[in-house]
N, C-alpha and C. Protein backbone atom coordinates (compact mmCIF):
# COMPACT_ATOMS: atom_id res chain seq x y z
N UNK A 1 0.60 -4.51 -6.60
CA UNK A 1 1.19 -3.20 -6.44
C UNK A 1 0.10 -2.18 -6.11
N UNK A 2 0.38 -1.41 -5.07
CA UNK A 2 -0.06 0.03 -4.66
C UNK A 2 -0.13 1.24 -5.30
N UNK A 3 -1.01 1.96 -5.60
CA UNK A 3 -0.06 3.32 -6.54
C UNK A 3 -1.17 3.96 -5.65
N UNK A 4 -0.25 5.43 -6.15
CA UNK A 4 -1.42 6.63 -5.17
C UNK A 4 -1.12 7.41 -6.42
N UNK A 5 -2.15 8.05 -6.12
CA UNK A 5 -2.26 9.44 -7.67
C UNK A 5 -2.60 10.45 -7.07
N UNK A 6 -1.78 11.57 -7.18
CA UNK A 6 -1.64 12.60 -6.60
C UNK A 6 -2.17 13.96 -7.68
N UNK A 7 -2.49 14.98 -7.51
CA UNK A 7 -2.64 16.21 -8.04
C UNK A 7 -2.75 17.16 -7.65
N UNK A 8 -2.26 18.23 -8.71
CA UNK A 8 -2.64 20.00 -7.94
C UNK A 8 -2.02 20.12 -6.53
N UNK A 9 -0.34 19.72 -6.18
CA UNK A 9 0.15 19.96 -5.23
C UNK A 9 0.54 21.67 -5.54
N UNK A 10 0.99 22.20 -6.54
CA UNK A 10 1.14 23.37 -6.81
C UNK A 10 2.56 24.35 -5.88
N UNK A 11 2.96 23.50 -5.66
CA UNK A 11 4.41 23.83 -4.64
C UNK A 11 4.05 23.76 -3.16
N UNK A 12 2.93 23.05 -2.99
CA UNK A 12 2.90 23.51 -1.30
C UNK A 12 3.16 21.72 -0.74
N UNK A 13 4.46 22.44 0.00
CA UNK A 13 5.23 21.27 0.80
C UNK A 13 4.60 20.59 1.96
N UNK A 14 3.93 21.67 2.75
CA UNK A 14 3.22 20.82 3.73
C UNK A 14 2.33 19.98 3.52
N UNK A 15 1.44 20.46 2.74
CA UNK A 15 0.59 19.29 2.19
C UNK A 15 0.73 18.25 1.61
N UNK A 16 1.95 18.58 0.91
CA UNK A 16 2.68 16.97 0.54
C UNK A 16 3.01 16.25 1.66
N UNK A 17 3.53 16.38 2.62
CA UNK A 17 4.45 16.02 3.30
C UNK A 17 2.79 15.40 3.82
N UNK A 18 2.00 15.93 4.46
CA UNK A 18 0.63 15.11 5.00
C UNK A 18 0.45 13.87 4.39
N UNK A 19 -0.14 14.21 3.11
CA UNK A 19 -0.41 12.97 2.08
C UNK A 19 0.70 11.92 1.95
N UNK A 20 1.94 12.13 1.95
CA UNK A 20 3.01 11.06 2.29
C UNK A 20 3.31 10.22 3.32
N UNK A 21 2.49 11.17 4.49
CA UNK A 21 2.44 10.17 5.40
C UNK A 21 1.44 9.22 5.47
N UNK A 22 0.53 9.62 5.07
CA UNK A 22 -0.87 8.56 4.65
C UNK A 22 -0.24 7.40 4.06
N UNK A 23 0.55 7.78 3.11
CA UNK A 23 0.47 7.01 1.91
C UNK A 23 1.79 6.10 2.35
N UNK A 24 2.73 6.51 3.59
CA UNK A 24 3.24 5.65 4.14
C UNK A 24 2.71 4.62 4.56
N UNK A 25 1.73 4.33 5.96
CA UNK A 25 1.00 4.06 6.23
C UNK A 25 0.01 3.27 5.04
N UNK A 26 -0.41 3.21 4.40
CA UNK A 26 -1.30 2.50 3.39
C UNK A 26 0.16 1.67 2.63
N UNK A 27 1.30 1.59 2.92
CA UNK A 27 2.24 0.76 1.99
C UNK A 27 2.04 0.66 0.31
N UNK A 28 1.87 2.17 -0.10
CA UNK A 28 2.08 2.64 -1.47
C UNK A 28 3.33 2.33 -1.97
N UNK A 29 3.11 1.46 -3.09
CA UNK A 29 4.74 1.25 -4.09
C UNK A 29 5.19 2.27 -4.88
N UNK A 30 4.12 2.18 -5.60
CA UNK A 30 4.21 3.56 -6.48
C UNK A 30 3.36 4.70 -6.54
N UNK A 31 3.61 6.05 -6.76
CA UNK A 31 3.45 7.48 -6.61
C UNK A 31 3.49 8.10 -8.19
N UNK A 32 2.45 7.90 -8.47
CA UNK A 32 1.76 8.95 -9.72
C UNK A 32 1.50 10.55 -9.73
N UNK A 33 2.20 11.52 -10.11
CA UNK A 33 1.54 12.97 -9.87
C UNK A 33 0.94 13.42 -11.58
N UNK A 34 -0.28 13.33 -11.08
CA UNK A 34 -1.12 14.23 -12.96
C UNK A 34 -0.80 15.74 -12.90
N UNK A 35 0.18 16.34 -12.63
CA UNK A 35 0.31 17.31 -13.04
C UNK A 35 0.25 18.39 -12.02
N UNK A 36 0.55 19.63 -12.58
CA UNK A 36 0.34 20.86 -11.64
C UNK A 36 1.68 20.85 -10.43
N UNK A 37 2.31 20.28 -10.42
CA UNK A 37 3.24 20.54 -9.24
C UNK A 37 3.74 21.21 -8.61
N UNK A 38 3.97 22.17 -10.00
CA UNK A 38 4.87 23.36 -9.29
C UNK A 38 4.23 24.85 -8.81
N UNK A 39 4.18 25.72 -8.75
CA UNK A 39 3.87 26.84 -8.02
C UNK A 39 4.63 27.37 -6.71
N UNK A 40 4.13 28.19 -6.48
CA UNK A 40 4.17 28.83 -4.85
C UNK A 40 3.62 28.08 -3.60
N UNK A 41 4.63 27.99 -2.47
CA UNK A 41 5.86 28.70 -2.04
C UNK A 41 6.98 27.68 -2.24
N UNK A 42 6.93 26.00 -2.09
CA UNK A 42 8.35 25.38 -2.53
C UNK A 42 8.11 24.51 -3.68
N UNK A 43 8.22 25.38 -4.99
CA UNK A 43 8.45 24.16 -6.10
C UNK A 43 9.47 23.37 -5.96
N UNK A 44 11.14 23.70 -5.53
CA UNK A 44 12.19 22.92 -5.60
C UNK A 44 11.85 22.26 -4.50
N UNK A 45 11.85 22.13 -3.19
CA UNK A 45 11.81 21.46 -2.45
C UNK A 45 11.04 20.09 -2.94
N UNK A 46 9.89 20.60 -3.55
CA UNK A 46 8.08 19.38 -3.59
C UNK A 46 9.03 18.82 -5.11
N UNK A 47 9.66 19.44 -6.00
CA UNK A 47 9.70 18.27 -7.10
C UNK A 47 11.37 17.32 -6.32
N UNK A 48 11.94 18.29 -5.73
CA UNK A 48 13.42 16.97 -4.68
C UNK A 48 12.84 15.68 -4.04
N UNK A 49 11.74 16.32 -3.74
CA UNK A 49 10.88 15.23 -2.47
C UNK A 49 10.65 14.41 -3.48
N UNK A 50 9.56 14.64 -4.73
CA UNK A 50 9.08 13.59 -5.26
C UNK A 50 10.20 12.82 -6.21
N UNK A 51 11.10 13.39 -6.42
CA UNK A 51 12.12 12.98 -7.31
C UNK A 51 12.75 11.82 -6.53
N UNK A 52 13.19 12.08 -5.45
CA UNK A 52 13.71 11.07 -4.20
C UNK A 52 12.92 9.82 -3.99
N UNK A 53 11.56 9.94 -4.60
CA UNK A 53 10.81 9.15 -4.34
C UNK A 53 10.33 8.24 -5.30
N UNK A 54 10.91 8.96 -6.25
CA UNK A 54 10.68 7.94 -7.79
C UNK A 54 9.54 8.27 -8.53
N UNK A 55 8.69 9.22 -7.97
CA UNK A 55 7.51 9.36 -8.31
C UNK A 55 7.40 9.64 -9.96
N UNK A 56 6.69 9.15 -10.42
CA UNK A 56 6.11 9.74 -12.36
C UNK A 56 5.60 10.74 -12.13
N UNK A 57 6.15 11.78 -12.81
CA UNK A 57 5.23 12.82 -12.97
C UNK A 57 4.81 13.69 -14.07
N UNK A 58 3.56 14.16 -14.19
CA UNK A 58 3.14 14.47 -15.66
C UNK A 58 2.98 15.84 -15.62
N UNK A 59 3.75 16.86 -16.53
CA UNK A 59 3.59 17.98 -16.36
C UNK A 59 1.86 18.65 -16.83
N UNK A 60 1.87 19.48 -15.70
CA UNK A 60 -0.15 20.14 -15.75
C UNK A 60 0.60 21.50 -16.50
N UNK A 61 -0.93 21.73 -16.80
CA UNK A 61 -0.89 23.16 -17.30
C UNK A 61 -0.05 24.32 -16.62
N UNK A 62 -0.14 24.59 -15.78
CA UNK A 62 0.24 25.34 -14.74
C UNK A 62 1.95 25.19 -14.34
N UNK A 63 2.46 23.86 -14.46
CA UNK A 63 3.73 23.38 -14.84
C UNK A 63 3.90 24.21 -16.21
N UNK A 64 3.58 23.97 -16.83
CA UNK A 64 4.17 24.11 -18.37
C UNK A 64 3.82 25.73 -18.75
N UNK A 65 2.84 26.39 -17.91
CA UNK A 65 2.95 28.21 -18.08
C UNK A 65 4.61 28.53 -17.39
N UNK A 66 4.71 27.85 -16.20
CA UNK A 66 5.75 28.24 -15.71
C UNK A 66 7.22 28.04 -16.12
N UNK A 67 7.36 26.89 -17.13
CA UNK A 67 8.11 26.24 -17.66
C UNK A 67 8.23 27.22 -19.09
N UNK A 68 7.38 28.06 -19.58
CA UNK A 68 7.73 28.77 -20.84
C UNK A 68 7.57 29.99 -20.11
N UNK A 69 7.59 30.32 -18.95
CA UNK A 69 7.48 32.04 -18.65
C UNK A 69 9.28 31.80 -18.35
N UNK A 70 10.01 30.86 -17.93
CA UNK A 70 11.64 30.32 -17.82
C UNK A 70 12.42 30.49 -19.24
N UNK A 71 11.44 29.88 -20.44
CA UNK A 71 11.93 29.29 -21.64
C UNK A 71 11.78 30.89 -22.17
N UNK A 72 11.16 31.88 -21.86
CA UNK A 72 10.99 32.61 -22.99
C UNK A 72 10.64 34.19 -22.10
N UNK A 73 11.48 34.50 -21.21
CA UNK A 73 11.39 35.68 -20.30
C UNK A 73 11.21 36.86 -20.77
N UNK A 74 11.00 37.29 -22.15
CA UNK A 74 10.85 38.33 -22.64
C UNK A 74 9.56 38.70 -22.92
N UNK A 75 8.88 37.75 -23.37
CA UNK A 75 7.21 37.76 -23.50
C UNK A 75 6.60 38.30 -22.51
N UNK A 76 6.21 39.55 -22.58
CA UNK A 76 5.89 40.27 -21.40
C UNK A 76 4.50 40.15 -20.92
N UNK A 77 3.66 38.85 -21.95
CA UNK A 77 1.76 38.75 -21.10
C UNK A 77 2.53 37.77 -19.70
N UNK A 78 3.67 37.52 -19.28
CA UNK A 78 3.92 36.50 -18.14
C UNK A 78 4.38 37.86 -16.95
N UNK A 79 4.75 39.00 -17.14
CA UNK A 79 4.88 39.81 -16.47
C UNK A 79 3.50 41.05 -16.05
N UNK A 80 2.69 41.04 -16.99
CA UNK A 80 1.86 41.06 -16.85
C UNK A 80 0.64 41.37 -16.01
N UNK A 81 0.22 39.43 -15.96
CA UNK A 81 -0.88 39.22 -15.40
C UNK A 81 -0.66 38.88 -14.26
N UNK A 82 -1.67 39.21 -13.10
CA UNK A 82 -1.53 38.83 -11.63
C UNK A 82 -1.63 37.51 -11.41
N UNK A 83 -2.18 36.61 -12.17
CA UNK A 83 -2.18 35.29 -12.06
C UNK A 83 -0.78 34.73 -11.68
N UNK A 84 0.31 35.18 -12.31
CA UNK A 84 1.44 34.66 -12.51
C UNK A 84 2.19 35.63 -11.22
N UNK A 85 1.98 36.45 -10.66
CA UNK A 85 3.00 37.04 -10.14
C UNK A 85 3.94 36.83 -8.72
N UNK A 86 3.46 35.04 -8.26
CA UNK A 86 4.05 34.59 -7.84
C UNK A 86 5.55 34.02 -8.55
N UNK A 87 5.65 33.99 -9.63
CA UNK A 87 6.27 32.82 -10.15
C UNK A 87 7.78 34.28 -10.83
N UNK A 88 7.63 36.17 -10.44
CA UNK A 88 8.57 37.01 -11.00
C UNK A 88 8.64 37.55 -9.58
């Protein structure tokens, strides 16, 4: 078996979409992501893609800020800081 391990896609689709074709090409079985997936500009699109694809994926830090700025919208250090102000 094949695996590819992926990281720090951060929502950007095109660049996935590159690396998938590689990884076509190399006849990868399985698709590992360590984390970080989501961000700016297509989180839904990049986690449909990898979902479609079976891929494992391990939520990163950066997943899981974004995942409690969702869980808990009132906490206003997520409105805040410029770090985040893709994600309001």
């Amino acid at each position: 078996m094949k695996m590819a391990v992926l990281a720090d896609i951060h929502g950007n689709l095109p660049a996935l979409n590159a690396v998938l074709a590689e990884i076509e090409e190399d006849n990868i079985n399985q698709i590992l992501v360590a984390g970080d997936i989501l961000g700016a500009p297509d989180p839904v699109k990049v986690i449909r893609k990898l979902h479609d694809l079976n891929a494992c994926m391990i939520r990163g830090n950066s997943d899981d800020y974004i995942v409690r700025i969702y869980s808990n919208p009132s906490d206003s250090q997520w409105y805040t800081s410029k770090q985040f102000a893709p994600t309001y």
